[in-house]
C-alpha atoms as a PDB file:
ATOM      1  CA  UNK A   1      77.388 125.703  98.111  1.00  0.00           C
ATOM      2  CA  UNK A   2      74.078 123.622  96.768  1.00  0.00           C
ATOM      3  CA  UNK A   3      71.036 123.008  99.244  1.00  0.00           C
ATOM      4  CA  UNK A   4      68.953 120.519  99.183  1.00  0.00           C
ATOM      5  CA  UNK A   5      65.690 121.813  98.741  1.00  0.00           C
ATOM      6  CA  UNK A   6      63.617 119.217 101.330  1.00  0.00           C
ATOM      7  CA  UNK A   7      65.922 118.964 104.050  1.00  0.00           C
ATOM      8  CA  UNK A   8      68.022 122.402 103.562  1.00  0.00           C
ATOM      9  CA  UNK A   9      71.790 120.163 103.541  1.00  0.00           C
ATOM     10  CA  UNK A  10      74.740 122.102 102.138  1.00  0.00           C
ATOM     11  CA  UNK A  11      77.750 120.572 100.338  1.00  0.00           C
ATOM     12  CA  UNK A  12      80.123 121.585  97.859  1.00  0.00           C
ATOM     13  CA  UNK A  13      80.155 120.166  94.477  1.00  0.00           C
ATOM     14  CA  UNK A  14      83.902 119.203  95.083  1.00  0.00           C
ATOM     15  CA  UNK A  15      82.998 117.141  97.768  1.00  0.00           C
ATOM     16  CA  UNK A  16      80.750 114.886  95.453  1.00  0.00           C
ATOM     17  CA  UNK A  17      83.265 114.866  93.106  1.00  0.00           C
ATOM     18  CA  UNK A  18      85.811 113.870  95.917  1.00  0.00           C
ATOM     19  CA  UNK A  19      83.596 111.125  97.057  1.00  0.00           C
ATOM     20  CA  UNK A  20      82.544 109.511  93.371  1.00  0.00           C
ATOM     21  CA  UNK A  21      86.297 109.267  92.800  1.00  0.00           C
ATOM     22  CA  UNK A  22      87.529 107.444  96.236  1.00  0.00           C
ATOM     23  CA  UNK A  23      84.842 104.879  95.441  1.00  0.00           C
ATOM     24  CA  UNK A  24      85.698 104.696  91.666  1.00  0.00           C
ATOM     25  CA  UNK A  25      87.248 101.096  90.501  1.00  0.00           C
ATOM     26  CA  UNK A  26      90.964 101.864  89.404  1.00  0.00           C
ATOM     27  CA  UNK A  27      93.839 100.095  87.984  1.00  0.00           C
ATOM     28  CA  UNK A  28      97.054  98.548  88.942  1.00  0.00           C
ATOM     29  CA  UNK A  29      98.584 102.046  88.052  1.00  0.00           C
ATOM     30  CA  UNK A  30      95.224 103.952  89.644  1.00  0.00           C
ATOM     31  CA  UNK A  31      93.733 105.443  86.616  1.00  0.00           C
ATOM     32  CA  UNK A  32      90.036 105.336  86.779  1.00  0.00           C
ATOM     33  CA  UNK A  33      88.469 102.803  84.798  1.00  0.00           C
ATOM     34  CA  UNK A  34      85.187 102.604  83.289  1.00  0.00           C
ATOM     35  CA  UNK A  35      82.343 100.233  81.302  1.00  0.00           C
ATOM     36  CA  UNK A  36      83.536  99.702  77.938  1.00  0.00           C
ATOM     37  CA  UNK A  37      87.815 100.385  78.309  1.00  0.00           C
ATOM     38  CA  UNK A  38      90.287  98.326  77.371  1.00  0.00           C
ATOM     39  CA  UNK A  39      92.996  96.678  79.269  1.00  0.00           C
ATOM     40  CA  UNK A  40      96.519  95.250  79.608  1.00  0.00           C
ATOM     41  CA  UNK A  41      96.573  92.317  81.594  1.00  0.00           C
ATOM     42  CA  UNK A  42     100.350  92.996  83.385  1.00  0.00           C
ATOM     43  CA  UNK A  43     100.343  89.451  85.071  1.00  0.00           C
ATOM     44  CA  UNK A  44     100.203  85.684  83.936  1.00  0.00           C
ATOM     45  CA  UNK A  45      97.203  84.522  85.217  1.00  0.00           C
ATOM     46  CA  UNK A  46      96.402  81.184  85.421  1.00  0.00           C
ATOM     47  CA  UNK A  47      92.562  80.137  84.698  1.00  0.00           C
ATOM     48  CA  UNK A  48      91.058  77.978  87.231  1.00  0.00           C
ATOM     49  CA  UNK A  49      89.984  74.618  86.211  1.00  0.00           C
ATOM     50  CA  UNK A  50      92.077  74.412  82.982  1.00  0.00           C
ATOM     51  CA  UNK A  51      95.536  74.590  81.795  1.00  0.00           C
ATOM     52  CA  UNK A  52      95.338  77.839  80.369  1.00  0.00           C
ATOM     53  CA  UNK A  53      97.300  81.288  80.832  1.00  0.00           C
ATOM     54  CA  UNK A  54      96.366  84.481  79.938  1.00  0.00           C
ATOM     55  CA  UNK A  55      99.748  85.666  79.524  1.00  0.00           C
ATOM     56  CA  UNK A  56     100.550  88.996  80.201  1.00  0.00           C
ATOM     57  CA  UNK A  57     100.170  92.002  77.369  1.00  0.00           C
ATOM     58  CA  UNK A  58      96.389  90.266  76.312  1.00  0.00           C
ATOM     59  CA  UNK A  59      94.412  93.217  75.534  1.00  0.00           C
ATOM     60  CA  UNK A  60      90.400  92.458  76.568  1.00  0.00           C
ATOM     61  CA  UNK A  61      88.263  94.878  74.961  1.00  0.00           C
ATOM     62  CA  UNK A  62      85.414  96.317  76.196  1.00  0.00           C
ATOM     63  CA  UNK A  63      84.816  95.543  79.910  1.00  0.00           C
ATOM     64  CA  UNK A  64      81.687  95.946  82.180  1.00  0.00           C
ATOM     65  CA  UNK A  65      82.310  96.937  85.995  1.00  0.00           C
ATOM     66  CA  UNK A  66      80.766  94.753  88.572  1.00  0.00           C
ATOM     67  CA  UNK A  67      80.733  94.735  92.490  1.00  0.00           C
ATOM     68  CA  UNK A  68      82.459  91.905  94.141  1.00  0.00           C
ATOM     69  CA  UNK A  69      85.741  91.080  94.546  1.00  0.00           C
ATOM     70  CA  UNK A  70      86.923  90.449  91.133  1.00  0.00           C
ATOM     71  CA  UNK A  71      85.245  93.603  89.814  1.00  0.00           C
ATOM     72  CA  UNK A  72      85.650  93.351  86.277  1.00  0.00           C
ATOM     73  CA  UNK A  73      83.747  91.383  83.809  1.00  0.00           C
ATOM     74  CA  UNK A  74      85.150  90.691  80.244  1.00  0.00           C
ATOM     75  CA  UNK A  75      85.387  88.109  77.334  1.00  0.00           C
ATOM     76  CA  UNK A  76      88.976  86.787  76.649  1.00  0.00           C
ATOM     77  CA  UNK A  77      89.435  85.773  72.690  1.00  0.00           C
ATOM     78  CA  UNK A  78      90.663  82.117  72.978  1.00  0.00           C
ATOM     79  CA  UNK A  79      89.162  81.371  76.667  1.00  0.00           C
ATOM     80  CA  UNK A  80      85.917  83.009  77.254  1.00  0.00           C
ATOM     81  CA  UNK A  81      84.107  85.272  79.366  1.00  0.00           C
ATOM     82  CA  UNK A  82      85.958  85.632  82.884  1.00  0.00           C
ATOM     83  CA  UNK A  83      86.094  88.084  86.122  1.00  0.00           C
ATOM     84  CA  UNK A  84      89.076  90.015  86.766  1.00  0.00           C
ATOM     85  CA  UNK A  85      90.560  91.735  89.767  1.00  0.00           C
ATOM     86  CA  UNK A  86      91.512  95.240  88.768  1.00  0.00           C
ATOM     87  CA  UNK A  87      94.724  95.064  90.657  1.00  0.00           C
ATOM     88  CA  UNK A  88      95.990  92.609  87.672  1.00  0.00           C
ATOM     89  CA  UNK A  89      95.363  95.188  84.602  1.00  0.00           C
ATOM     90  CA  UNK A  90      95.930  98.809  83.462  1.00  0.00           C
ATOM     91  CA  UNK A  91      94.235 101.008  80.811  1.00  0.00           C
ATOM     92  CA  UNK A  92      95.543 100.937  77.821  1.00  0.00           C
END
């Protein structure tokens, strides 16, 4: 058990470790993702305002986490930068 030295509160470090995870962003598969992975997209998704598709097996490299609804952040070769919902990719 750890104390906090100005208000003398006890936890466990499993509990932080518990909590950190449940509010972690996963995949469609629930692996953990983080700034920087890669990704499959596993759905065609269709890009709002254009005709385009980005079909499913793109690979976007290098994505940055955000808060929001479509919670990750990336640049698509051939489209441009766009927000993704985490739901729609796994880690490759």
């Amino acid at each position: 058990m750890l104390t906090c030295p100005e208000c003398a509160n006890e936890w466990s470090p499993a509990e932080d470790a518990a909590n950190e995870s449940a509010s972690a962003i996963k995949d469609a598969v629930g692996n953990v993702l983080t700034d920087g992975d890669t990704v499959t997209v596993i759905k065609d998704l269709k890009v709002r305002g254009t005709s385009s598709v980005v079909k499913v097996g793109t690979r976007v490299k290098n994505i940055r986490l955000v808060e929001g609804d479509h919670d990750i952040d990336c640049k698509i070769d051939g489209i441009g930068p766009m927000k993704l919902k985490s739901q729609f990719v796994r880690k490759a």
